[in-house]
N, C-alpha and C. Protein backbone atom coordinates (compact mmCIF):
# COMPACT_ATOMS: atom_id res chain seq x y z
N UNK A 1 -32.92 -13.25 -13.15
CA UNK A 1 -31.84 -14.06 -12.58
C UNK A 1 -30.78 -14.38 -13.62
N UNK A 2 -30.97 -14.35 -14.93
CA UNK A 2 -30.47 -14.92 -16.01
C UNK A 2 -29.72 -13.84 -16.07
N UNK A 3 -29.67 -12.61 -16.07
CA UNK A 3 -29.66 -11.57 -16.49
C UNK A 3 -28.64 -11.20 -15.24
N UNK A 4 -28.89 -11.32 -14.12
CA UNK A 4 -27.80 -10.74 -13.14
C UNK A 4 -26.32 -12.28 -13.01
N UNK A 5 -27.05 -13.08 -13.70
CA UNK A 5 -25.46 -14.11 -13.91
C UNK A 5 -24.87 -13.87 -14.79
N UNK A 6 -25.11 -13.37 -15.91
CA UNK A 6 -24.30 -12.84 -16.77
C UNK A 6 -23.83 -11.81 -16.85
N UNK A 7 -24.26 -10.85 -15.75
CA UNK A 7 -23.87 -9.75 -15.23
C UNK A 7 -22.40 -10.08 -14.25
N UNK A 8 -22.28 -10.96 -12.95
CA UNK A 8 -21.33 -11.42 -12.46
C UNK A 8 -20.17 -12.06 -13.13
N UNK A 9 -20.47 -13.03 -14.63
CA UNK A 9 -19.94 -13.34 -14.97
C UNK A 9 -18.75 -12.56 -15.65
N UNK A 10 -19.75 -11.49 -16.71
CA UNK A 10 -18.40 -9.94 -17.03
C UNK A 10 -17.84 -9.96 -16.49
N UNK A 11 -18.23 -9.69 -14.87
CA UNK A 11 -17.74 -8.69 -13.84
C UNK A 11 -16.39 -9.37 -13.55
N UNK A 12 -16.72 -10.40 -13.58
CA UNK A 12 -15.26 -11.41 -12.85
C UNK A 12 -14.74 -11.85 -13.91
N UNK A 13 -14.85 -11.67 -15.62
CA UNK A 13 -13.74 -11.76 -15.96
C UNK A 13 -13.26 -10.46 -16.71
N UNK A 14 -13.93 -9.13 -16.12
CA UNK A 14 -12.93 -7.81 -16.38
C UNK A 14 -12.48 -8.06 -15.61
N UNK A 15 -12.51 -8.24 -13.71
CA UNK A 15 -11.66 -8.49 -12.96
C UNK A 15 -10.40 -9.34 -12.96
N UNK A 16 -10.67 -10.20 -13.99
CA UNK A 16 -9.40 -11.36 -14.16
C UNK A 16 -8.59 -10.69 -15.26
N UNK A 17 -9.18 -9.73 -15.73
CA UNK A 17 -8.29 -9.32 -17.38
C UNK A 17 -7.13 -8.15 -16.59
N UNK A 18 -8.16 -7.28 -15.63
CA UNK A 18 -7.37 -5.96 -14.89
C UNK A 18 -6.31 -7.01 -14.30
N UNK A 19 -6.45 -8.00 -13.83
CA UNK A 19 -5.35 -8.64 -13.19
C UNK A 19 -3.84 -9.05 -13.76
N UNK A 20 -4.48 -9.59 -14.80
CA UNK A 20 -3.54 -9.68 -15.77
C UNK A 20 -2.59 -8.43 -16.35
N UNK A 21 -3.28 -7.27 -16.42
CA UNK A 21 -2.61 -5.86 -16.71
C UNK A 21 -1.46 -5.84 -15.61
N UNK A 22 -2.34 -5.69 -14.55
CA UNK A 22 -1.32 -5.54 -13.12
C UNK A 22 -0.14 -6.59 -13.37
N UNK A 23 0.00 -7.78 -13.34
CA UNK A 23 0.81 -8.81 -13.48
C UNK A 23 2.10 -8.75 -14.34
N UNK A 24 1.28 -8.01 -15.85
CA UNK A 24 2.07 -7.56 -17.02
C UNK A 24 2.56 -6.74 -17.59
N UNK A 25 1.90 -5.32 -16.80
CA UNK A 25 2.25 -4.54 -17.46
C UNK A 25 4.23 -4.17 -17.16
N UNK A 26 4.60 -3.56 -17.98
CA UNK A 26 5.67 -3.08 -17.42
C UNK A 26 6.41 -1.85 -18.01
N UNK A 27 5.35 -0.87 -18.22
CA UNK A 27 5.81 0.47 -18.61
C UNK A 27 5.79 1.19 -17.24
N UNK A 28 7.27 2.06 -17.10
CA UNK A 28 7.09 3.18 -15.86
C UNK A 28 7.93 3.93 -16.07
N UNK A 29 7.57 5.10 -16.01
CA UNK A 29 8.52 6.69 -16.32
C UNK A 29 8.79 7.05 -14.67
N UNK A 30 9.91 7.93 -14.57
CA UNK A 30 10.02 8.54 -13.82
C UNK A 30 10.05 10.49 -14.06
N UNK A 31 9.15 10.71 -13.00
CA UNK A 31 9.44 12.59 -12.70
C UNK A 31 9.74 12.76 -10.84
N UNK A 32 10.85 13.72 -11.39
CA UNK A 32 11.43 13.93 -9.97
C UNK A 32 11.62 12.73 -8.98
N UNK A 33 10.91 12.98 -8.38
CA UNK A 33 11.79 11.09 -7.36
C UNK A 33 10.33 10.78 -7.09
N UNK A 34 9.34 10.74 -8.19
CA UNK A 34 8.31 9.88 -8.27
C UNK A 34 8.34 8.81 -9.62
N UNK A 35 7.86 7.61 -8.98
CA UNK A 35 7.64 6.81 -10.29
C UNK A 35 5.97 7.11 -10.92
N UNK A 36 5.96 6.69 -11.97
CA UNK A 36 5.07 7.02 -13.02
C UNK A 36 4.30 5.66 -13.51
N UNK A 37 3.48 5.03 -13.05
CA UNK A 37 2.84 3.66 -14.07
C UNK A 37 1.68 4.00 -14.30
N UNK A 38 0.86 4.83 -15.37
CA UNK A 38 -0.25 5.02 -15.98
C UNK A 38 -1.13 3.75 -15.95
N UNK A 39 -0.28 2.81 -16.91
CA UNK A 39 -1.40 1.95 -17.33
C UNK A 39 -1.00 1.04 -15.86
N UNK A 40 -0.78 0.38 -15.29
CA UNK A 40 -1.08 -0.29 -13.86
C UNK A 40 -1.98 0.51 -13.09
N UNK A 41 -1.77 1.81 -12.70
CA UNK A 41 -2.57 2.59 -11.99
C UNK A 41 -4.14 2.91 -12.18
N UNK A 42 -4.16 3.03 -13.97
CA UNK A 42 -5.68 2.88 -14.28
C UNK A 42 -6.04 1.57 -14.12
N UNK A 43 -5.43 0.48 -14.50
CA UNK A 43 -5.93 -0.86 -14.77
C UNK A 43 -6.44 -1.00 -12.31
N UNK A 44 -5.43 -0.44 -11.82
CA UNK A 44 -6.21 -0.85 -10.77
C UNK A 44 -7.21 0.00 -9.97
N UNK A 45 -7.06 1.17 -10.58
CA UNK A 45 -8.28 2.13 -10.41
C UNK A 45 -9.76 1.21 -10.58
N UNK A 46 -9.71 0.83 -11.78
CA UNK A 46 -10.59 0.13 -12.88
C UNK A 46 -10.84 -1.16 -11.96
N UNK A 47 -10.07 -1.77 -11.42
CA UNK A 47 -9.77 -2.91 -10.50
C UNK A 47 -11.12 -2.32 -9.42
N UNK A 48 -10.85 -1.29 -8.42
CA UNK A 48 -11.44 -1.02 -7.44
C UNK A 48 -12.90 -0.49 -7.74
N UNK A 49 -13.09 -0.02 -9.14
CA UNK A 49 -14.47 -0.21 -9.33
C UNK A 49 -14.95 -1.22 -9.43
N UNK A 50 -14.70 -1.93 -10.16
CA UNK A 50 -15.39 -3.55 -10.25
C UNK A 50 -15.64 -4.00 -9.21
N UNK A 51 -14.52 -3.74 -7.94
CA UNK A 51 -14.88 -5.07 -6.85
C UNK A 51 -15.64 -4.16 -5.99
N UNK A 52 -16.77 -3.22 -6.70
CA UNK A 52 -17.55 -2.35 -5.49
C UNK A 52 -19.38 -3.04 -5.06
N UNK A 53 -19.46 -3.73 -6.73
CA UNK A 53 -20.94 -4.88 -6.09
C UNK A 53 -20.72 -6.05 -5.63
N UNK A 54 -18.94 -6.46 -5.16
CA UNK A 54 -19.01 -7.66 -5.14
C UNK A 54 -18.98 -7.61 -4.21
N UNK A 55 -18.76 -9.33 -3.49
CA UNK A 55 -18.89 -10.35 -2.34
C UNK A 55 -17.42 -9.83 -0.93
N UNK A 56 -18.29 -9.99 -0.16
CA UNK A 56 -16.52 -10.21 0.61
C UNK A 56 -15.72 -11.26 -0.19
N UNK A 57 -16.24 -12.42 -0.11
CA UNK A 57 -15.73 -13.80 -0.39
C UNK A 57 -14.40 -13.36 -1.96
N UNK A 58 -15.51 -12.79 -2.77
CA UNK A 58 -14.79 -12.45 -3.97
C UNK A 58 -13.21 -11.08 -3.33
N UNK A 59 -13.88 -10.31 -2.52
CA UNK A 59 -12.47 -9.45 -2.26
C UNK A 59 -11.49 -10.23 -1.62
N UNK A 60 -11.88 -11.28 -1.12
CA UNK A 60 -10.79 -12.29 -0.66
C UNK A 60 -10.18 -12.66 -1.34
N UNK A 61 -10.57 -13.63 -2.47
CA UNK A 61 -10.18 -14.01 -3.48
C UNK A 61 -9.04 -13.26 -3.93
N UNK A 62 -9.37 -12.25 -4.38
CA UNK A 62 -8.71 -11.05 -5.09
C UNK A 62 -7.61 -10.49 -4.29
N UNK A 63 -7.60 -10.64 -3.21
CA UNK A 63 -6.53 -9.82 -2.56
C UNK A 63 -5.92 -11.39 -1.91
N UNK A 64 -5.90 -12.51 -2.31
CA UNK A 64 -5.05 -13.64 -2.22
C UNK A 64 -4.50 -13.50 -3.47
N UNK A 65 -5.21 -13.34 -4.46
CA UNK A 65 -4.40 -13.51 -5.94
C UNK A 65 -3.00 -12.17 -5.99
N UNK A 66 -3.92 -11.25 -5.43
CA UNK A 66 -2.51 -10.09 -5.25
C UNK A 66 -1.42 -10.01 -4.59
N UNK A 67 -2.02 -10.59 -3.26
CA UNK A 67 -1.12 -11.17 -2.42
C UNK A 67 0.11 -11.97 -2.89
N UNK A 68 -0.46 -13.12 -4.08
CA UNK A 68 0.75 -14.12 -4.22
C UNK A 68 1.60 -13.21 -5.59
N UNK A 69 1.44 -12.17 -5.75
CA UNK A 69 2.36 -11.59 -6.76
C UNK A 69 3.07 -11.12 -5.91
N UNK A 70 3.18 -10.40 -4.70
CA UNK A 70 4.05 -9.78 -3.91
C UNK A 70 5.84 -10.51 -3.77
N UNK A 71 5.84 -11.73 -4.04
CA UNK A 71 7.23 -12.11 -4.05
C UNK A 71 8.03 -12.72 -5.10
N UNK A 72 7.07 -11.95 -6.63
CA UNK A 72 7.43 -11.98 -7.83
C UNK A 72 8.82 -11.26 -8.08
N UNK A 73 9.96 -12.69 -8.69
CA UNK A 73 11.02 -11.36 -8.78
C UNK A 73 11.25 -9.79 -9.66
N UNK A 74 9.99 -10.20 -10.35
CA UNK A 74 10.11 -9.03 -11.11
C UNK A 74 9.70 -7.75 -10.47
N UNK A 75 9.91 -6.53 -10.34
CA UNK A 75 9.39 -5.41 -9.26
C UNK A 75 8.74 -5.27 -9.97
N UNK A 76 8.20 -5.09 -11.22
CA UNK A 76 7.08 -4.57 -11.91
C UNK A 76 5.55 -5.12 -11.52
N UNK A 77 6.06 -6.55 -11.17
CA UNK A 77 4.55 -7.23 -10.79
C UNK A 77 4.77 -7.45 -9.35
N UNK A 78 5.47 -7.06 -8.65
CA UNK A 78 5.13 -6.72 -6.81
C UNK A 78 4.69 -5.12 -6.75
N UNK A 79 4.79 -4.59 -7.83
CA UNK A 79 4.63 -2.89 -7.71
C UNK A 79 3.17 -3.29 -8.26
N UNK A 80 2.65 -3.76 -9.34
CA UNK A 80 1.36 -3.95 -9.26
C UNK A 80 0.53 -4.70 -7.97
N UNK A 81 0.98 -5.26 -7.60
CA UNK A 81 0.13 -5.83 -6.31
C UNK A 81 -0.26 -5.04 -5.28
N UNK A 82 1.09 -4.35 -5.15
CA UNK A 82 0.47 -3.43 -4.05
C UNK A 82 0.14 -2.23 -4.61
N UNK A 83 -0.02 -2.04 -5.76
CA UNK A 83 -0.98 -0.91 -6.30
C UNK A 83 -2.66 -1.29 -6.79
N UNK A 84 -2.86 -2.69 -7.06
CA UNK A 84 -4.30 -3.35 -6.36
C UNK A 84 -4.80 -3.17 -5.21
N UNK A 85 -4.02 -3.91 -4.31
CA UNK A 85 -4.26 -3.92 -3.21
C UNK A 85 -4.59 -2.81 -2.64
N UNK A 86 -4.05 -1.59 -2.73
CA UNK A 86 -4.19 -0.10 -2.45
C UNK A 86 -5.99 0.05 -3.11
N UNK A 87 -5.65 0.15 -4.13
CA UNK A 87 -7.51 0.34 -4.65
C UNK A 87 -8.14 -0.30 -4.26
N UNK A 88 -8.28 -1.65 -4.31
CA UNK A 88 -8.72 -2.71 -3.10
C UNK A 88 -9.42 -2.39 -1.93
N UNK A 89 -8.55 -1.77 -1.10
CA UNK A 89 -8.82 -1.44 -0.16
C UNK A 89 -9.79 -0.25 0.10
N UNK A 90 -9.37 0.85 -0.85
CA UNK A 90 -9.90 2.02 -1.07
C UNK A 90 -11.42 1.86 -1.21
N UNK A 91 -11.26 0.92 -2.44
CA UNK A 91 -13.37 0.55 -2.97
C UNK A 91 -14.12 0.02 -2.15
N UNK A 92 -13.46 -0.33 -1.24
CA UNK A 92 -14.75 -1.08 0.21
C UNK A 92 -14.13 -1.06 1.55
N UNK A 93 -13.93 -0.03 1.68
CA UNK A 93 -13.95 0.80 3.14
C UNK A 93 -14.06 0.10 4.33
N UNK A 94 -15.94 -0.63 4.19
CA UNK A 94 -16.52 -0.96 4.99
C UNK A 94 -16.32 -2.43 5.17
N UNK A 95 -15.33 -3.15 4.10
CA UNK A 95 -15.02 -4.99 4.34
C UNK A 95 -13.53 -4.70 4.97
N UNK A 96 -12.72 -3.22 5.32
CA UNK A 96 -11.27 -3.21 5.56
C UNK A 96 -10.89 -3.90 6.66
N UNK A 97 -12.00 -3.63 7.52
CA UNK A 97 -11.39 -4.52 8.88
C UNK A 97 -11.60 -6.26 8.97
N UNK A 98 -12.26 -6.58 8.23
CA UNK A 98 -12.13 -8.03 7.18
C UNK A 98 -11.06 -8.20 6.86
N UNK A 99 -10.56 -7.77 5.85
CA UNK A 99 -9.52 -8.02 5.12
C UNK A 99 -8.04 -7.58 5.84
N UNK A 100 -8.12 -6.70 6.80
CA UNK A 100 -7.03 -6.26 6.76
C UNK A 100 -6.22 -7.20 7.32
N UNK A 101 -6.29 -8.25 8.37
CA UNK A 101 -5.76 -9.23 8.61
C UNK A 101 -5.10 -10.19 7.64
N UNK A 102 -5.09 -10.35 6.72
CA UNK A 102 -4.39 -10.82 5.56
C UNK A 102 -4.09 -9.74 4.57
N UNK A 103 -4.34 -8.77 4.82
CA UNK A 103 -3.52 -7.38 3.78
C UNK A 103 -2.55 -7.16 4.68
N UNK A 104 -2.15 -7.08 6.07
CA UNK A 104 -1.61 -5.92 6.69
C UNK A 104 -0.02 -6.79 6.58
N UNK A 105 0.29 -8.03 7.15
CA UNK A 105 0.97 -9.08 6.58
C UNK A 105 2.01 -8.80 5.08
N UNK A 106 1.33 -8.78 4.11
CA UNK A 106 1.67 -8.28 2.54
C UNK A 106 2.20 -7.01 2.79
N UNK A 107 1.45 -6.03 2.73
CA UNK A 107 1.83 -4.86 2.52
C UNK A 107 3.36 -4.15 4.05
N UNK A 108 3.31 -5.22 5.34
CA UNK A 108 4.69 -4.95 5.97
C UNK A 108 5.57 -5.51 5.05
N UNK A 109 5.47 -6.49 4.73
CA UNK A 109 6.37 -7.31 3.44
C UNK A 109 6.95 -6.36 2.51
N UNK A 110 6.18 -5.71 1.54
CA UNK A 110 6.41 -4.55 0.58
C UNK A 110 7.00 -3.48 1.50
N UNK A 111 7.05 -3.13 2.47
CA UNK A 111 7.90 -1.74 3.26
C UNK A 111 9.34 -2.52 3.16
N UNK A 112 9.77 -3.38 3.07
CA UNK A 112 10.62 -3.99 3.33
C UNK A 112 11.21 -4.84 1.49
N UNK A 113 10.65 -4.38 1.01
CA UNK A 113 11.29 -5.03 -0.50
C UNK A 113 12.36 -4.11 -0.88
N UNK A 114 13.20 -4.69 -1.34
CA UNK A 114 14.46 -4.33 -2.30
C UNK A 114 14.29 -3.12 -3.17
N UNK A 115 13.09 -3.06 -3.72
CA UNK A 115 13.18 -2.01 -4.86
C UNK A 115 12.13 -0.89 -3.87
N UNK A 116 12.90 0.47 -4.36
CA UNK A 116 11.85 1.19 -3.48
C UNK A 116 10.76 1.91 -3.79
N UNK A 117 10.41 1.63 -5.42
CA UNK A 117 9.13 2.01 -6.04
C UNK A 117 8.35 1.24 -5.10
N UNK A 118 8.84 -0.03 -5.45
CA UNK A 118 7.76 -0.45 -4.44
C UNK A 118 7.63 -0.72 -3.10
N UNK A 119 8.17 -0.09 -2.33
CA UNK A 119 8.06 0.16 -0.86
C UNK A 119 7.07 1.41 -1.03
N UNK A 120 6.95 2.28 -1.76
CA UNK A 120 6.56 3.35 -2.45
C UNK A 120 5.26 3.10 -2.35
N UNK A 121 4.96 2.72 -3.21
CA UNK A 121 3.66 1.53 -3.48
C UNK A 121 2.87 0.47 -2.27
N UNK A 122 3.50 0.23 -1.61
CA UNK A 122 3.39 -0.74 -0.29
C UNK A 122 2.65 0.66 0.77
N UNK A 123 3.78 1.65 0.77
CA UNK A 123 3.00 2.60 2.29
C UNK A 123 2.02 3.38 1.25
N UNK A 124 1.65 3.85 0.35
CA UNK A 124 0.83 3.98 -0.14
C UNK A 124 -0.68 3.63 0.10
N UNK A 125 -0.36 2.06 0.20
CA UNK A 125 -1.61 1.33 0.15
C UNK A 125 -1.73 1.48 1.67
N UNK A 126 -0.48 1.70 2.56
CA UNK A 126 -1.04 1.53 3.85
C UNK A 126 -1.86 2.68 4.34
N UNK A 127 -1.08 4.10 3.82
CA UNK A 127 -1.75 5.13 3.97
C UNK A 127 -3.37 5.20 4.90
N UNK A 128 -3.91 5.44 3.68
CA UNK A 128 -5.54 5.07 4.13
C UNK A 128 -5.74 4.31 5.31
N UNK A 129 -5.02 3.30 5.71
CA UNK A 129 -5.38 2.08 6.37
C UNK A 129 -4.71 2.99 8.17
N UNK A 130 -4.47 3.81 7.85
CA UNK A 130 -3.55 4.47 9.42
C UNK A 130 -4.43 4.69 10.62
N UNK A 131 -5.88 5.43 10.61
CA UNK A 131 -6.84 5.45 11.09
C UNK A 131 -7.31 4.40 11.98
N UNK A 132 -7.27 3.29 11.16
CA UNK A 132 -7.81 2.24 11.17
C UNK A 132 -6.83 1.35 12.33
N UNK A 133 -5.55 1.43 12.10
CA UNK A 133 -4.59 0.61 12.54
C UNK A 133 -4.47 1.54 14.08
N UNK A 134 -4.34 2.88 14.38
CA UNK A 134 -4.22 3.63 15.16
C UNK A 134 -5.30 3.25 16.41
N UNK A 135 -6.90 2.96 15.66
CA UNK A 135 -8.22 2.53 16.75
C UNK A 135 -7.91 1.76 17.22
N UNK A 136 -6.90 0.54 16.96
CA UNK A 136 -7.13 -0.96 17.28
C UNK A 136 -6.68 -1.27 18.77
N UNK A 137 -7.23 -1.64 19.49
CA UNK A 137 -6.73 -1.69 20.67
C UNK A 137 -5.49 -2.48 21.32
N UNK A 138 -4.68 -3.54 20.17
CA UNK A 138 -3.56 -4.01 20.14
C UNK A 138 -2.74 -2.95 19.56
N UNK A 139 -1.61 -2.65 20.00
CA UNK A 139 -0.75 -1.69 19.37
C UNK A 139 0.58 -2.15 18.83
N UNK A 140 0.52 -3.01 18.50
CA UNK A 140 1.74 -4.25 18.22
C UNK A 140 1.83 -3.79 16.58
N UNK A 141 0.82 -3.86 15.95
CA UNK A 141 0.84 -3.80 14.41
C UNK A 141 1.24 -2.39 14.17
N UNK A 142 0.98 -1.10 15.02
CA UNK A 142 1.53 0.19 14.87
C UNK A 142 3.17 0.62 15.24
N UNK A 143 3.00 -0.43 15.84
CA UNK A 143 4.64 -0.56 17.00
C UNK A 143 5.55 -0.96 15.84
N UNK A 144 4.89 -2.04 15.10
CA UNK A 144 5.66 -2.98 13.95
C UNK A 144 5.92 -1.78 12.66
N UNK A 145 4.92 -1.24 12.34
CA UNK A 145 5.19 -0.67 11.01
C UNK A 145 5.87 0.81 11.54
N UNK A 146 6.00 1.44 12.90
CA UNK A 146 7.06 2.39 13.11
C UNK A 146 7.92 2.02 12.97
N UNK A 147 8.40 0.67 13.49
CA UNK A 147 9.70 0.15 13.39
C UNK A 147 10.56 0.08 12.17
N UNK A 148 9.62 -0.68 11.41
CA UNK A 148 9.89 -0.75 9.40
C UNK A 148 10.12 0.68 9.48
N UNK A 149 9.57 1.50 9.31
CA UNK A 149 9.56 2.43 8.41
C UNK A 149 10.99 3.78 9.27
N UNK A 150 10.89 3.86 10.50
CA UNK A 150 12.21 4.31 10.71
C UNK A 150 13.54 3.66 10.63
N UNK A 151 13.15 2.06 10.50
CA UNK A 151 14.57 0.83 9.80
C UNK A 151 14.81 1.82 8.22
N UNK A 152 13.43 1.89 7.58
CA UNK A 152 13.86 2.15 6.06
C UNK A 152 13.83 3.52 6.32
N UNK A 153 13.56 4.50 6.51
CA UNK A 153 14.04 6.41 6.63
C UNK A 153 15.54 6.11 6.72
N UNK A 154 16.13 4.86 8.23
CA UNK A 154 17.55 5.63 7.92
C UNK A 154 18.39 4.70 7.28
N UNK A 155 17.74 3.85 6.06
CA UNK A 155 18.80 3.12 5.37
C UNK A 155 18.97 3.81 4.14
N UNK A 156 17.83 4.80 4.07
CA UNK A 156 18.30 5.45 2.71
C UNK A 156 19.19 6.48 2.44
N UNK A 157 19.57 5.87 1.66
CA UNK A 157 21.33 6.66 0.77
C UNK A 157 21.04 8.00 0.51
N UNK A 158 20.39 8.49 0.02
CA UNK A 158 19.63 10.11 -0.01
C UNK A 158 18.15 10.25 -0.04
N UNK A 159 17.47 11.44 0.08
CA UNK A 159 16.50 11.92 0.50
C UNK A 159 15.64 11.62 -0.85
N UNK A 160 16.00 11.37 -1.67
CA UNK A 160 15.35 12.10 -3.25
C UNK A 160 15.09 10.26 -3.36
N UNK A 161 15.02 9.26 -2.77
CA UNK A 161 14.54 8.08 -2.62
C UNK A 161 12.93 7.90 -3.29
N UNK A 162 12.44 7.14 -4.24
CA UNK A 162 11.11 7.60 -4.35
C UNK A 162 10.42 6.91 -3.58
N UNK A 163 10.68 6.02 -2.37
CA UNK A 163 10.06 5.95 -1.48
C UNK A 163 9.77 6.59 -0.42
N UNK A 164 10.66 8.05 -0.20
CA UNK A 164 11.11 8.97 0.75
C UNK A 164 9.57 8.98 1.19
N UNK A 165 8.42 10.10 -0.09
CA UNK A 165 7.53 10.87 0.32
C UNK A 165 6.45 10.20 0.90
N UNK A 166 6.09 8.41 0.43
CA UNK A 166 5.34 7.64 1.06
C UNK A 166 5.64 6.91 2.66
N UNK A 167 6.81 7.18 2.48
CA UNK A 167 7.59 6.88 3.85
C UNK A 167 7.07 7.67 5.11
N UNK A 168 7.64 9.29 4.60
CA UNK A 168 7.37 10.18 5.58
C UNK A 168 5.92 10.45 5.70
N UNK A 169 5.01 10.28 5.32
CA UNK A 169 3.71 10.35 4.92
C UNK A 169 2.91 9.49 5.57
N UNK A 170 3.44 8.05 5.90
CA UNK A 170 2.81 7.27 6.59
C UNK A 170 3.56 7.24 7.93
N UNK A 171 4.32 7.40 8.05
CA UNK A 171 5.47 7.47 9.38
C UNK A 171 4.69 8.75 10.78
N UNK A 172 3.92 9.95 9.28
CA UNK A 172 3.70 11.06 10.06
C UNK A 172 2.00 10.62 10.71
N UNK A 173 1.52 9.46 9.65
CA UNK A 173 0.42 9.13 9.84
C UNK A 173 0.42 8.28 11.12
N UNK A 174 1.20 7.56 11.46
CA UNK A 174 1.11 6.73 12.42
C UNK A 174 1.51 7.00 13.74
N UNK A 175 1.92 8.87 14.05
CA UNK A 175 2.10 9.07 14.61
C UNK A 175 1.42 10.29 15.39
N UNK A 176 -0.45 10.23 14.80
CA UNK A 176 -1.38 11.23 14.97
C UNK A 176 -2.74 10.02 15.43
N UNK A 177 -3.52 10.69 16.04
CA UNK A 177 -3.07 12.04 17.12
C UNK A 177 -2.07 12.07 17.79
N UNK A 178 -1.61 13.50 18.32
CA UNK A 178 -0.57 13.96 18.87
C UNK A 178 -0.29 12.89 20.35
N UNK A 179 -1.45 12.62 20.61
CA UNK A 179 -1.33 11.55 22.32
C UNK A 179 -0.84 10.50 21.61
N UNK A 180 -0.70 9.63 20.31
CA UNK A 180 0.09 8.33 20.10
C UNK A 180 1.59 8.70 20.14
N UNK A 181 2.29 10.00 20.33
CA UNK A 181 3.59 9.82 20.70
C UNK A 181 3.93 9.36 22.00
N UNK A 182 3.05 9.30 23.13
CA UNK A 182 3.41 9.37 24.16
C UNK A 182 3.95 7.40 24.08
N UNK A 183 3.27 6.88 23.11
CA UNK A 183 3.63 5.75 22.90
C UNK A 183 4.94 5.07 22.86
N UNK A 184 5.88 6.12 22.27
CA UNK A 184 6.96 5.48 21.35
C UNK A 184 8.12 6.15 22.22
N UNK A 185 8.30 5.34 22.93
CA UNK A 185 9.41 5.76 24.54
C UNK A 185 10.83 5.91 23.28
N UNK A 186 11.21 5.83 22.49
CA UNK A 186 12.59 5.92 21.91
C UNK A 186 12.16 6.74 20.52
N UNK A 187 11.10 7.72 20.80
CA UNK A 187 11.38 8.71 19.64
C UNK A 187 12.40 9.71 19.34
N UNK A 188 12.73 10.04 20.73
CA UNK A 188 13.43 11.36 20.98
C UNK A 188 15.04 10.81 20.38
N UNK A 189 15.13 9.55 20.53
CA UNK A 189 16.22 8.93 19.51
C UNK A 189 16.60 8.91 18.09
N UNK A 190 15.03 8.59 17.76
CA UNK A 190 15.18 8.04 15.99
C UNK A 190 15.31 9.67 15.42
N UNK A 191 14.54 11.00 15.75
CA UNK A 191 14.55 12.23 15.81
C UNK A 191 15.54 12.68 14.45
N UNK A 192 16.73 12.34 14.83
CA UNK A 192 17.45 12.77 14.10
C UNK A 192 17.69 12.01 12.39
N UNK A 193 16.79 10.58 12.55
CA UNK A 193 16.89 10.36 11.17
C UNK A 193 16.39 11.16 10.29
N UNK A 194 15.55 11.81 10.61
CA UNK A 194 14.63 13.15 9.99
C UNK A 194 15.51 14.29 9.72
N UNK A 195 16.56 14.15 9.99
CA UNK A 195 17.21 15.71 9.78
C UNK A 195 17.20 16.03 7.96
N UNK A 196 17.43 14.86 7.71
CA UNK A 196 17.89 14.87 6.20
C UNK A 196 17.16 15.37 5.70
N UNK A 197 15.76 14.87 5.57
CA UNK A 197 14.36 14.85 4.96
C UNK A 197 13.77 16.47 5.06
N UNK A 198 14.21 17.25 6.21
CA UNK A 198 13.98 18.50 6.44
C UNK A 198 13.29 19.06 5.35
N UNK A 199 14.45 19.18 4.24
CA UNK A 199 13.82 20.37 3.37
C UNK A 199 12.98 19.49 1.83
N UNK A 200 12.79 18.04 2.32
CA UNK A 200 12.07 17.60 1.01
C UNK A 200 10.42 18.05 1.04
N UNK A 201 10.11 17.97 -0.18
CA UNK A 201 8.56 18.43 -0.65
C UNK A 201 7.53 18.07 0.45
N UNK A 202 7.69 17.15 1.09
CA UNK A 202 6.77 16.39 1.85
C UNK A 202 6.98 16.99 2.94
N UNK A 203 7.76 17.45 3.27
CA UNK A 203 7.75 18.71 5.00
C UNK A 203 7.43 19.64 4.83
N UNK A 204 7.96 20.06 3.52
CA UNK A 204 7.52 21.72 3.21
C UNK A 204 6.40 22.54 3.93
């Protein structure tokens, strides 16, 4: 017993140190119209192992603490949050429909931020979560994030956006299987915001 409390204890304060990385770090390169954050990305890689013996209670925790970075003015530490939150989600699969009720909230928030690394970062994390959102038998939350995300396809100024490829990526996600179009009575409209995007990497 002695022995597995000092075991939890590590555990939760590597978890508090990775947090701090996320919070602080603020190195990011760019290639091509992707952004680049090594050390955030490992630190929350590293993040999503840790929180794999823990508690729901504790992934709560953790994805409130990430949560309240999301309206940090700095983009460096809203781009870490939702690059937690993304691993987060990833390391326990099986607590997502738990959590997602207070993730899904945050991460529409991030489709909708100013900087578009991290909108980047935001459908990213939603990615994975498309499946999931698609089963649900309310279709309000799928209805909502088509909406965002063809608002942001046609506000962008050019294609080479580095939010473009997470954009179209989750946009294409939320719109499979082929029977969820029958959903979206004003597709044959938005249609043409896509023209642009045609020949980027992500249609290819």
């Amino acid at each position: 017993e002695a022995a597995a409390s000092a075991n939890a204890a590590w555990l939760e304060d590597v978890i508090m140190h990775l947090l701090f990385v996320l919070a602080l770090d603020r190195f990011a390169d760019y290639v091509s119209d992707q952004v680049v954050v090594p050390v955030r990305e490992t630190a929350a890689q590293a993040l999503g192992a840790a929180l794999q013996p823990t508690s729901l209670l504790t992934l709560q925790r953790v994805l409130e603490l990430l949560s309240s970075m999301h309206k940090h003015p700095e983009w460096s530490v809203r781009h870490g949050a939702f690059t937690g939150i993304k691993y987060l989600l990833a390391s326990r699969p099986e607590a997502v429909e738990q959590l997602l009720p207070a993730a899904l909230p945050v991460l529409m928030a991030g489709l909708g931020d100013r900087d578009d690394s991290v909108q980047a970062a935001a459908a990213e994390a939603l990615l994975p979560m498309a499946p999931l959102l698609l089963a649900m038998p309310d279709e309000q939350a799928v209805a909502r994030l088509r909406h965002i995300l063809w608002g942001l396809l046609s506000s962008m100024e050019e294609e080479l956006s580095v939010a473009t490829s997470s954009s179209l990526s989750l946009l294409a996600a939320l719109y499979s299987p082929p029977a969820r179009f029958q959903a979206d009575a004003a597709l044959a409209t938005r249609l043409p915001v896509l023209w642009p995007f045609l020949l980027h990497s992500t249609t290819g």
